[in-house]
N, C-alpha and C. Protein backbone atom coordinates (compact mmCIF):
# COMPACT_ATOMS: atom_id res chain seq x y z
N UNK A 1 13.32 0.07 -7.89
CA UNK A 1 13.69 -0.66 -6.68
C UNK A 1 14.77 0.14 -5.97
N UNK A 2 14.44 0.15 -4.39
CA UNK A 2 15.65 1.15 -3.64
C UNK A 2 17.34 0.32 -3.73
N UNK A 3 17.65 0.87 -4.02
CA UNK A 3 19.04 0.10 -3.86
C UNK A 3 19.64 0.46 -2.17
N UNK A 4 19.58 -0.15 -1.42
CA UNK A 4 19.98 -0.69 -0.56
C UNK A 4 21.49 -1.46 -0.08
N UNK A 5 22.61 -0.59 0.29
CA UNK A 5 23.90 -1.36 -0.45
C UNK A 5 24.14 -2.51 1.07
N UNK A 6 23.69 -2.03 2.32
CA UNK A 6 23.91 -2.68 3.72
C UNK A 6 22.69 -3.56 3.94
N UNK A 7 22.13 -4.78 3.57
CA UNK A 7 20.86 -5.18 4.15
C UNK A 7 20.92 -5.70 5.32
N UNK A 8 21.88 -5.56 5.87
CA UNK A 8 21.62 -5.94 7.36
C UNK A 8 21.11 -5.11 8.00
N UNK A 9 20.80 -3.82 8.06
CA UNK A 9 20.52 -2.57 8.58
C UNK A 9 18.84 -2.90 8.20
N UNK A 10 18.85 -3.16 7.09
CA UNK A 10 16.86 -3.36 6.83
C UNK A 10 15.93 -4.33 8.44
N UNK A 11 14.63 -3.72 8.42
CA UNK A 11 14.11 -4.40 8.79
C UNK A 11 13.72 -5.69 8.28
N UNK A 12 12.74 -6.57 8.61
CA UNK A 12 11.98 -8.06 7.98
C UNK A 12 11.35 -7.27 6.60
N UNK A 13 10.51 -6.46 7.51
CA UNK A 13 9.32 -5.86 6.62
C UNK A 13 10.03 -5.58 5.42
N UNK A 14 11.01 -3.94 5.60
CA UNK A 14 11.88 -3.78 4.30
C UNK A 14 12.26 -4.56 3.27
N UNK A 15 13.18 -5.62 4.11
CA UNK A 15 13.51 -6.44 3.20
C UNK A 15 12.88 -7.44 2.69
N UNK A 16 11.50 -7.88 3.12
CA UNK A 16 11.01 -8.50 2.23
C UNK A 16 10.08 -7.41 1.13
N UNK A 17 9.64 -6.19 1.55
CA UNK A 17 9.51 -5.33 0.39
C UNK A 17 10.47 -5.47 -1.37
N UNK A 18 11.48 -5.45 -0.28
CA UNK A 18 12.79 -5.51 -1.44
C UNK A 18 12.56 -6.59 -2.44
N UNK A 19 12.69 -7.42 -1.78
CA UNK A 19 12.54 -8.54 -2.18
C UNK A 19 11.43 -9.09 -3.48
N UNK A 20 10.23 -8.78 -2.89
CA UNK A 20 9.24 -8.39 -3.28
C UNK A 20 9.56 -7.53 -5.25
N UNK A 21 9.79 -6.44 -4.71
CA UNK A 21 10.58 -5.73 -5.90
C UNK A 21 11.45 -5.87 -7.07
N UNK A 22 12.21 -7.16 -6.36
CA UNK A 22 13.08 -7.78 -7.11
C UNK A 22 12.87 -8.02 -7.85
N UNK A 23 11.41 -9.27 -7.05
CA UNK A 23 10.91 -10.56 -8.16
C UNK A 23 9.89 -9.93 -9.72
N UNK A 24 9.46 -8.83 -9.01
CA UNK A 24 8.44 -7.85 -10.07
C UNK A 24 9.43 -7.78 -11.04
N UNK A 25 10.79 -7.03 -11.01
CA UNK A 25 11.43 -6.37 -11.82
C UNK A 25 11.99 -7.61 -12.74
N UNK A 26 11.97 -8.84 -12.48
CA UNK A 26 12.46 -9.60 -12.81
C UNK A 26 11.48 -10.17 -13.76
N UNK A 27 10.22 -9.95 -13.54
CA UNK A 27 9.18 -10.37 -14.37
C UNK A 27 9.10 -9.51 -15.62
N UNK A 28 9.50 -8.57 -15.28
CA UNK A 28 9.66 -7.42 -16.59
C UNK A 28 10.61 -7.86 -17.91
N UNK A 29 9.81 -8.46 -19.07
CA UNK A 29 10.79 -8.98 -20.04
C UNK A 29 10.86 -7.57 -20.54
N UNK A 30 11.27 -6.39 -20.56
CA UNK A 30 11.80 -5.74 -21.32
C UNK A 30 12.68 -5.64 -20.72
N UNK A 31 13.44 -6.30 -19.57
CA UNK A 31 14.62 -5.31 -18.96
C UNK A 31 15.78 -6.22 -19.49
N UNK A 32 17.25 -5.25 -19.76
CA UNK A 32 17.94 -6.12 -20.51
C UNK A 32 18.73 -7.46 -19.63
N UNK A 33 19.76 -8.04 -19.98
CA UNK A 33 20.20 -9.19 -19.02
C UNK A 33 21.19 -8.43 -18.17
N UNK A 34 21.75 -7.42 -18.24
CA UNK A 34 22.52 -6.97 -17.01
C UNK A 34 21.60 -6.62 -16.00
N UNK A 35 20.53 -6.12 -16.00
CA UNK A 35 19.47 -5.35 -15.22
C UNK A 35 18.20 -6.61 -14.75
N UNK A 36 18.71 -7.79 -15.48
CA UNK A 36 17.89 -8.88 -14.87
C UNK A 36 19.01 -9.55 -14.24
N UNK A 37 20.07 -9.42 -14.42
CA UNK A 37 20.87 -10.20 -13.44
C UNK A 37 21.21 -9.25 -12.29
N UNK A 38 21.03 -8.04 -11.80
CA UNK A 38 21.38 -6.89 -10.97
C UNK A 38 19.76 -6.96 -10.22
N UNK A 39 19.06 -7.32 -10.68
CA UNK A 39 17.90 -7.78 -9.93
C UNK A 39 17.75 -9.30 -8.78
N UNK A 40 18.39 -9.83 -10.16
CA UNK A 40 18.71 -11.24 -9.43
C UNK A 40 19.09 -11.06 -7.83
N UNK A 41 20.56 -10.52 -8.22
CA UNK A 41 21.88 -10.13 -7.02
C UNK A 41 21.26 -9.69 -6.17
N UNK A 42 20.35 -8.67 -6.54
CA UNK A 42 19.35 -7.96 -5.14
C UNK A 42 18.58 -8.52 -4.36
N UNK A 43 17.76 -9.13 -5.24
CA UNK A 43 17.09 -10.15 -4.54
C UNK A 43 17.18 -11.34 -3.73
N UNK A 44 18.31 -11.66 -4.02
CA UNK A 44 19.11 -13.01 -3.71
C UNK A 44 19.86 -12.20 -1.93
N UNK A 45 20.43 -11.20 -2.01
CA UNK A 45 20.72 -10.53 -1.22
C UNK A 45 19.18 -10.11 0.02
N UNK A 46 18.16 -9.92 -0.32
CA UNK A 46 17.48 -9.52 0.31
C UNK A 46 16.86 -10.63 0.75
N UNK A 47 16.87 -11.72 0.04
CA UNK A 47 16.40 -12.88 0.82
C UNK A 47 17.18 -14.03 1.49
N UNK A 48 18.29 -13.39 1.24
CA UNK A 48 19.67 -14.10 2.44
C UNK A 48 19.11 -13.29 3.86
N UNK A 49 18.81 -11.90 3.56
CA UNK A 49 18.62 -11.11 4.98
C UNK A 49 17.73 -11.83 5.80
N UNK A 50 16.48 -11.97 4.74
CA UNK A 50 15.19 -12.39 5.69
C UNK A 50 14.87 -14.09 6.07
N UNK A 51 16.08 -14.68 5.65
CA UNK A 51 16.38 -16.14 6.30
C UNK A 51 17.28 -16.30 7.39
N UNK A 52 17.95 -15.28 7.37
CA UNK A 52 18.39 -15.08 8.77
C UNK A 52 17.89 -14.53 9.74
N UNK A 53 17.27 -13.56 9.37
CA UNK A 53 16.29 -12.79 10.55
C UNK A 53 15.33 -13.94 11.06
N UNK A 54 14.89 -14.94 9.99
CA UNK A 54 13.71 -15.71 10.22
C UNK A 54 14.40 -17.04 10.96
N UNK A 55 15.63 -17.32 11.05
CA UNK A 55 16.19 -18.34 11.34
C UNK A 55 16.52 -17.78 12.90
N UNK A 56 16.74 -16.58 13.15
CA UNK A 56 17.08 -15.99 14.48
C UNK A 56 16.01 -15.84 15.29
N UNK A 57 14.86 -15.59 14.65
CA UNK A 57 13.56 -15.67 15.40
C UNK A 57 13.07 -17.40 15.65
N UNK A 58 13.09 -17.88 14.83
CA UNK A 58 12.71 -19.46 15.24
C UNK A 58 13.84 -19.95 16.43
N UNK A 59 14.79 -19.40 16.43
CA UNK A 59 15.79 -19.83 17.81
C UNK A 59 14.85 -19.25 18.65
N UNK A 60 14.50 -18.43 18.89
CA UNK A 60 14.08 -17.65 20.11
C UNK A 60 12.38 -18.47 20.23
N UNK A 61 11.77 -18.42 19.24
CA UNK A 61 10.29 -18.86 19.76
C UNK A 61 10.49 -19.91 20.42
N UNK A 62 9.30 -19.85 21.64
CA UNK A 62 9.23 -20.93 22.36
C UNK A 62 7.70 -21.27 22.91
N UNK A 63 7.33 -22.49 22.78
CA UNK A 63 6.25 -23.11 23.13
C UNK A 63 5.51 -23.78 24.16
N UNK A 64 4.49 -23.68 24.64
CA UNK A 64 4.39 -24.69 25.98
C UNK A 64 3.80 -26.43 25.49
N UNK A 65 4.68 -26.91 25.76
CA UNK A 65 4.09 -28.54 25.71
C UNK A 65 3.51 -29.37 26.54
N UNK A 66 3.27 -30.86 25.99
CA UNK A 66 2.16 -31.38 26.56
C UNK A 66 2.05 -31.01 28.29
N UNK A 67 3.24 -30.82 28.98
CA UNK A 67 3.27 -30.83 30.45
C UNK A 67 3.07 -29.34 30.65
N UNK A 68 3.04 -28.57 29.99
CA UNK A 68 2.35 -27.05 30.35
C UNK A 68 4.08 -26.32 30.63
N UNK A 69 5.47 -27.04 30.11
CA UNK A 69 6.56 -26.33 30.41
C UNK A 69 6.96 -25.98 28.69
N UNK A 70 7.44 -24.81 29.03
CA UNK A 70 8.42 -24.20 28.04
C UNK A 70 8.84 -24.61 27.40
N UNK A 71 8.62 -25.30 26.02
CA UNK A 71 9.96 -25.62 25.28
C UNK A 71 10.85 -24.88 24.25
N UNK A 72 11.66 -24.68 23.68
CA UNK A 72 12.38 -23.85 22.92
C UNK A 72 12.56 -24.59 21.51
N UNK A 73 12.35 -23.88 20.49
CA UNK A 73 11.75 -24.31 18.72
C UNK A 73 13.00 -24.46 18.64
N UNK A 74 13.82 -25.45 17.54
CA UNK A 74 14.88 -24.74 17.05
C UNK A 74 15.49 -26.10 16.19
N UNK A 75 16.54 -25.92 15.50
CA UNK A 75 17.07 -26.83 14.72
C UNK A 75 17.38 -28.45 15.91
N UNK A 76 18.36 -28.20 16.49
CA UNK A 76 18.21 -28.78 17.62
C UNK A 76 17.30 -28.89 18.94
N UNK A 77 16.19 -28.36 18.97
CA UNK A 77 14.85 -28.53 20.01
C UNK A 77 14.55 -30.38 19.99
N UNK A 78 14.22 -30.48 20.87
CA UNK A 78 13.20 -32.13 21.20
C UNK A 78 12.17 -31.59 21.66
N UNK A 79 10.99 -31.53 20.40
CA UNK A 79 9.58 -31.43 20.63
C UNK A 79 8.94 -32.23 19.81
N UNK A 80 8.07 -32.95 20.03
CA UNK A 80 6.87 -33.75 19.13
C UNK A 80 6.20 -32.45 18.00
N UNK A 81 6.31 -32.37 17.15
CA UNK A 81 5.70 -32.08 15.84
C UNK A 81 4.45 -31.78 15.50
N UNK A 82 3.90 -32.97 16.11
CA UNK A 82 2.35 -33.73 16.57
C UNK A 82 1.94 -33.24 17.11
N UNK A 83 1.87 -32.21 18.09
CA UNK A 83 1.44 -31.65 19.14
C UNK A 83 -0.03 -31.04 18.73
């Protein structure tokens, strides 16, 4: 797995590669518990990145509703669900 010390600098893609990597290495019962917990850390790290990236993009998407206007997705948005 790349060690990566800045993940803010990663792309989505990257870092969910990483990520990805993590979880493999983590599946590996031969690796000892420092090297499964240094996996952990990584991973845990790489998927802090890509919940923010993914939380910054759901601010931005935006939808057209029932009246054919714009609405904007977001924690705070008023849109029907239902749609």
């Amino acid at each position: 797995m790349a060690d990566t010390s800045d993940k803010s600098l990663l792309s989505f893609e990257d870092a969910l590669s990483g990520l990805e990597d993590a979880v493999s290495a983590l599946k590996d019962k031969s690796a000892t518990l420092e090297e499964a917990l240094k996996n952990y850390e990584e991973g845990m790290a790489y998927y802090a990145h890509c919940e923010e990236m993914l939380n910054k993009v759901q601010q931005r998407i935006v939808f057209l509703g029932k009246d054919g206007t714009p609405q904007e997705v977001g924690k705070d948005a008023n849109y029907d669900e239902n749609f």
